[in-house]
Protein backbone atom coordinates (compact mmCIF):
# COMPACT_ATOMS: atom_id res chain seq x y z
CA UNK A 1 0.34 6.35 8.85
CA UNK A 2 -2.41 5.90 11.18
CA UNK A 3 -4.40 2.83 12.62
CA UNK A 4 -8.07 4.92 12.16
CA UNK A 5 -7.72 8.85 12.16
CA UNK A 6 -10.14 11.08 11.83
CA UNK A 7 -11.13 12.42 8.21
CA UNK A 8 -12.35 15.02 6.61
CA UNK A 9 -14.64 15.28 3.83
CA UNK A 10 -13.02 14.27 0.33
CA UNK A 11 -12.30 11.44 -1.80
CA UNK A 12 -10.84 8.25 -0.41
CA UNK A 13 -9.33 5.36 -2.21
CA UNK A 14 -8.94 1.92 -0.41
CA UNK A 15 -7.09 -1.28 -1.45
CA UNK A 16 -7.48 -4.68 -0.37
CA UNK A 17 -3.80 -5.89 -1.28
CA UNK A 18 -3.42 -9.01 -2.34
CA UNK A 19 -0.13 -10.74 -3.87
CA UNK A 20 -1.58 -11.07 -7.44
CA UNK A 21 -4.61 -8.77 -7.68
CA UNK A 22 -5.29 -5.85 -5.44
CA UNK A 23 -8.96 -4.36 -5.40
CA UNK A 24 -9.64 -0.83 -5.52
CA UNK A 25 -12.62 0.63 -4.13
CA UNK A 26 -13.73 4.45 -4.33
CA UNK A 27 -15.67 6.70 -1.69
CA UNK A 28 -16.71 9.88 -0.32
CA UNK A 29 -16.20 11.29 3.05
CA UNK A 30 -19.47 13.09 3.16
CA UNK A 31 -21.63 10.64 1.81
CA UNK A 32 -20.04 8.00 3.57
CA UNK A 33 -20.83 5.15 1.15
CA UNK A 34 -18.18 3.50 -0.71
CA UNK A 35 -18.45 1.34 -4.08
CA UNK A 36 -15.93 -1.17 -5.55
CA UNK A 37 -14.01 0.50 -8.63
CA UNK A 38 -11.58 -1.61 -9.96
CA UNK A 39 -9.05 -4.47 -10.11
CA UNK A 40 -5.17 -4.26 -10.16
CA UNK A 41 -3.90 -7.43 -11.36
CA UNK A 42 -0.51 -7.46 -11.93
CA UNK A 43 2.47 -9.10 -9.65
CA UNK A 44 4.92 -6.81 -10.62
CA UNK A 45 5.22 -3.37 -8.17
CA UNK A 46 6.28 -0.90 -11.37
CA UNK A 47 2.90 -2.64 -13.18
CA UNK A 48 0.74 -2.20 -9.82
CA UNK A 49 1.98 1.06 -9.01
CA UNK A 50 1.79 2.72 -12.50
CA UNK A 51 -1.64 1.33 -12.25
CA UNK A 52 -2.52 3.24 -9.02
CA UNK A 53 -1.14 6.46 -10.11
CA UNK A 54 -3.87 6.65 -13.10
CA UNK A 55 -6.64 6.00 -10.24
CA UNK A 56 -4.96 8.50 -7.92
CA UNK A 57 -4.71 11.19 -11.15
CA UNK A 58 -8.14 10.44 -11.96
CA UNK A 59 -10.12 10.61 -8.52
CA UNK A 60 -7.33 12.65 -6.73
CA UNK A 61 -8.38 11.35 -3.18
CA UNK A 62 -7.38 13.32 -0.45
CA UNK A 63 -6.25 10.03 1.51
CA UNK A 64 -5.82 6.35 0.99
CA UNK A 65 -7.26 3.55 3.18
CA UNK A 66 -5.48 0.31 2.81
CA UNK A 67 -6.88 -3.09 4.86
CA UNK A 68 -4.94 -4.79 7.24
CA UNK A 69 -5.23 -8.51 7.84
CA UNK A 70 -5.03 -10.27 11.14
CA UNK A 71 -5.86 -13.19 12.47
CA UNK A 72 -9.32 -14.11 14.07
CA UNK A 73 -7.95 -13.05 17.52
CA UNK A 74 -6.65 -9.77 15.92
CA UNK A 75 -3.00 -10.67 15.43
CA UNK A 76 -0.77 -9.60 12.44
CA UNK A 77 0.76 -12.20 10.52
CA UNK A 78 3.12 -12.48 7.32
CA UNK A 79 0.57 -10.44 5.44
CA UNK A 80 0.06 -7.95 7.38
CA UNK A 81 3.68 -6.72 7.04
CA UNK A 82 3.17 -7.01 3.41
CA UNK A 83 0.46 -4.60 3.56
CA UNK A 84 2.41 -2.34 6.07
CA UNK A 85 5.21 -1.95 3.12
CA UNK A 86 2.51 -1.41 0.29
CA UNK A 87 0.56 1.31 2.74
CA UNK A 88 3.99 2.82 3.23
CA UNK A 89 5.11 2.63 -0.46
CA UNK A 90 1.98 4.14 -0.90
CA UNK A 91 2.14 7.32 1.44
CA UNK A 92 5.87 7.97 0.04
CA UNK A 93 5.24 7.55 -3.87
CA UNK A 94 2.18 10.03 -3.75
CA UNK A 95 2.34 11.74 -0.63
CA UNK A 96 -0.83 11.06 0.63
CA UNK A 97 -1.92 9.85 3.90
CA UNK A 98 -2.70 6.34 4.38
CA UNK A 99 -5.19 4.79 7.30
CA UNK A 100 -5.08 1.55 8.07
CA UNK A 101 -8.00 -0.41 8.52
CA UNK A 102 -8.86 -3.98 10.12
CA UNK A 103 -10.00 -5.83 7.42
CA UNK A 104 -10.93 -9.23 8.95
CA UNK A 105 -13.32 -11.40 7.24
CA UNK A 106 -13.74 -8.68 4.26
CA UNK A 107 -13.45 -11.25 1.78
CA UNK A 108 -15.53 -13.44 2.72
CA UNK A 109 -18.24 -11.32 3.11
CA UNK A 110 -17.63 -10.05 -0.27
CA UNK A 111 -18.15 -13.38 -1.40
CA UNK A 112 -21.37 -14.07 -0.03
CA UNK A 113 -22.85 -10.61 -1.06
CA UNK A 114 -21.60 -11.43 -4.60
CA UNK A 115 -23.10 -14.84 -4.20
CA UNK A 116 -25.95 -13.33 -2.72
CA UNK A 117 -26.68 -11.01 -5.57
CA UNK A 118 -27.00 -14.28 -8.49
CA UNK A 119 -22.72 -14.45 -9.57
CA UNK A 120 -21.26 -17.10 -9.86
CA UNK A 121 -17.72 -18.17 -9.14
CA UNK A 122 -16.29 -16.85 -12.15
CA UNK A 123 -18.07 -13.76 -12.31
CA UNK A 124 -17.53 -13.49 -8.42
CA UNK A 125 -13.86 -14.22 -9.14
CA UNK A 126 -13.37 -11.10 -11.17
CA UNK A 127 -14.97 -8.57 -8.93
CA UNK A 128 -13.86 -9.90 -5.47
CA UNK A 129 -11.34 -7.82 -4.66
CA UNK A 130 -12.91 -4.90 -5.51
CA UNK A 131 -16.08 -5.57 -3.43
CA UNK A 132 -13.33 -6.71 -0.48
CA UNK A 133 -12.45 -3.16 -0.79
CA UNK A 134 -15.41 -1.47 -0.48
CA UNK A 135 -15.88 -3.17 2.40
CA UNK A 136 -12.62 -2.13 3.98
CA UNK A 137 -13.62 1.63 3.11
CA UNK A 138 -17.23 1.26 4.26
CA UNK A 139 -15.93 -0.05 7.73
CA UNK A 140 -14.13 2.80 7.60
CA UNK A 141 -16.46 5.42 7.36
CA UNK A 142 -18.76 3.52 9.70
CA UNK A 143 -16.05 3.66 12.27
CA UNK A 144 -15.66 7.49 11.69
């Protein structure tokens, strides 16, 4: 697993985990423009992971990109190891590389392009995560 590596082209997945709902966001390398895709929302990992598989079947990425919270200053926290285990989980169920990416403030920026664009909370509830995510993969491709 890598903090940022380099990429080549190909389809990329990215997750913004979250404990209930994690948001799913799809991309390509040579475009570099990502789009949100989808929400997982299910607490259970057998649920969530089943879930992923389909995606990964259906878009057969050739890497995943999974956000990593920290602090304002840039320090890991409880969730942060969370999403270490998930990207891990990830990279040995499917066997496909997983980057990494600082994901600081991703939400709420996804909130106030949502809001931004006329939806309200409950509308902007639904689609959060997903948005989150392509946020996480657009940094990522920015970064590139």
């Amino acid at each position: 697993m890598a903090e940022l590596a380099e990429s080549t082209e190909g389809t990329v997945l990215a997750f913004d985990f979250g404990t209930r709902r994690i948001g799913v966001a799809l991309g390509e390398s040579l475009l570099g423009q990502a789009r949100p895709l989808t929400i997982v929302d299910a607490e259970a990992n057998d649920v969530r992971f089943a879930a992923i598989g389909r995606l990964i079947a259906e878009w057969r990425p050739d890497r995943l990109v999974v956000g990593l919270p920290l602090d304002l200053a840039g320090a890991e926290h409880e969730m942060s190891a969370r999403c270490r285990r998930f990207a891990r989980q990830l990279e040995g169920r499917f066997g496909l590389p997983v980057i990494l990416v600082d994901e600081r403030l991703s939400s709420a920026e996804a909130e106030q392009r949502l809001a931004a664009a006329g939806q309200n909370w409950k509308t902007r509830k639904k689609t959060l995560d997903a948005e989150a995510a392509a946020i996480i993969l657009q940094s990522y491709f920015d970064a590139k």
